[in-house]
Each structure stands twice: as structure tokens, then as C-alpha cells.
Protein backbone atom coordinates (compact mmCIF):
# COMPACT_ATOMS: atom_id res chain seq x y z
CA UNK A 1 103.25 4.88 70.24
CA UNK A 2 100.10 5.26 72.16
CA UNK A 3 97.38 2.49 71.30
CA UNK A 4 95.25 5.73 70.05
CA UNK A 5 97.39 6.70 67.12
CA UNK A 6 98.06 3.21 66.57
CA UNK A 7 94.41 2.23 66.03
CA UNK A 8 94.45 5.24 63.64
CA UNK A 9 97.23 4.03 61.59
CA UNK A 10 95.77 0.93 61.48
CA UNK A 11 92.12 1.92 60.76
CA UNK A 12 94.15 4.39 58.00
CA UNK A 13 96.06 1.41 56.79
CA UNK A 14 92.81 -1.05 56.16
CA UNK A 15 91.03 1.78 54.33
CA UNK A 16 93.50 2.06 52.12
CA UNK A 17 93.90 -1.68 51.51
CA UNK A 18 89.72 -2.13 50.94
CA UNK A 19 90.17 0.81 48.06
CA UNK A 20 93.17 -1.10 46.64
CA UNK A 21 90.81 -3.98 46.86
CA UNK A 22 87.88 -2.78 44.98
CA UNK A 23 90.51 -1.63 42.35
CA UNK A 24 92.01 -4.83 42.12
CA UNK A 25 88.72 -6.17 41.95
CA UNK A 26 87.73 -3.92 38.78
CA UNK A 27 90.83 -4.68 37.25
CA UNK A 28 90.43 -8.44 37.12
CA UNK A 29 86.86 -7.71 36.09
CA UNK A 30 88.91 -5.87 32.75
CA UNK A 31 86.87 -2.53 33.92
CA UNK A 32 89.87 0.04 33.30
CA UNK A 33 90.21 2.67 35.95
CA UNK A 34 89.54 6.09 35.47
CA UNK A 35 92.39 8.69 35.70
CA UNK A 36 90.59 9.99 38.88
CA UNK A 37 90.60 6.72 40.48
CA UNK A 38 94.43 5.68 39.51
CA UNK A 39 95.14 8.86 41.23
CA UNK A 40 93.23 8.04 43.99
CA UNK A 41 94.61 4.56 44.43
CA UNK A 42 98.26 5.69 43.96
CA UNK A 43 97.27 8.43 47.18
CA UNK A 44 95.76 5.89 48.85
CA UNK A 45 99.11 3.24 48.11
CA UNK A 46 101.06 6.41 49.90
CA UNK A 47 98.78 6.68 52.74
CA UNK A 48 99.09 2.69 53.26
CA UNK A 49 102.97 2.87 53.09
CA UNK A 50 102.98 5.88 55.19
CA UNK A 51 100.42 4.64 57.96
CA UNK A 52 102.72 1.23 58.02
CA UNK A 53 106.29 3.30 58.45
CA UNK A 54 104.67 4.68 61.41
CA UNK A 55 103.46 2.02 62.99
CA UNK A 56 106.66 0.13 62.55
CA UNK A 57 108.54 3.90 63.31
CA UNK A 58 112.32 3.96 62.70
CA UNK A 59 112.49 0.43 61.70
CA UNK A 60 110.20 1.29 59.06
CA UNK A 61 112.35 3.41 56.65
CA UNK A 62 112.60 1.08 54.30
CA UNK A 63 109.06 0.04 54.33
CA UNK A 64 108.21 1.57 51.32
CA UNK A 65 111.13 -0.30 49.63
């Protein structure tokens, strides 16, 4: 994989994991998500699995468990 698309998956990847982060952070603060942001978090749990299979390519099927 060329360094480019792998800097992309990665940048994707870390996105991903700082909104997962903030919503982890609400959630301990007993703020209840929206239904817009549980959406949003579930995309962004998809984008983090997908971004990962990628990077890790064939060997990364089961990524997602």
C-alpha cells in the first residue's frame, strides 16, 4: 500500500477513535447520546474497522471480528 493511502487510513482511523472518545467521554459523564450522535458513532465505529482492514489488507478480514 503506498505510504499515501496509508497515512489516510490512518488519519481516517484516529478521527474516528477521537469521536469515539468524546462519546465515551459523555457517557461516563451520564450525558446520554442523542440518536443523531449514536448514529454517528456507530458510522464512525465502521469507518474505524474499515480504515484498519485496509491497512492490515487480506489479513484483515477478520478485523472486524
Amino acid at each position: 500500500m503506498p505510504a499515501s493511502n496509508l497515512e489516510i487510513s490512518v488519519e481516517r482511523f484516529n478521527a474516528a477513535l477521537a469521536s469515539l472518545k468524546a462519546s465515551a467521554d459523555r457517557v461516563k459523564n451520564t450525558q446520554p447520546l442523542s440518536e443523531t450522535e449514536r448514529t454517528t458513532a456507530v458510522t464512525r465505529i465502521d469507518q474505524a474497522i474499515n480504515a484498519l482492514q485496509r491497512v492490515l489488507g487480506d489479513g484483515g478480514k477478520n478485523a472486524a471480528g
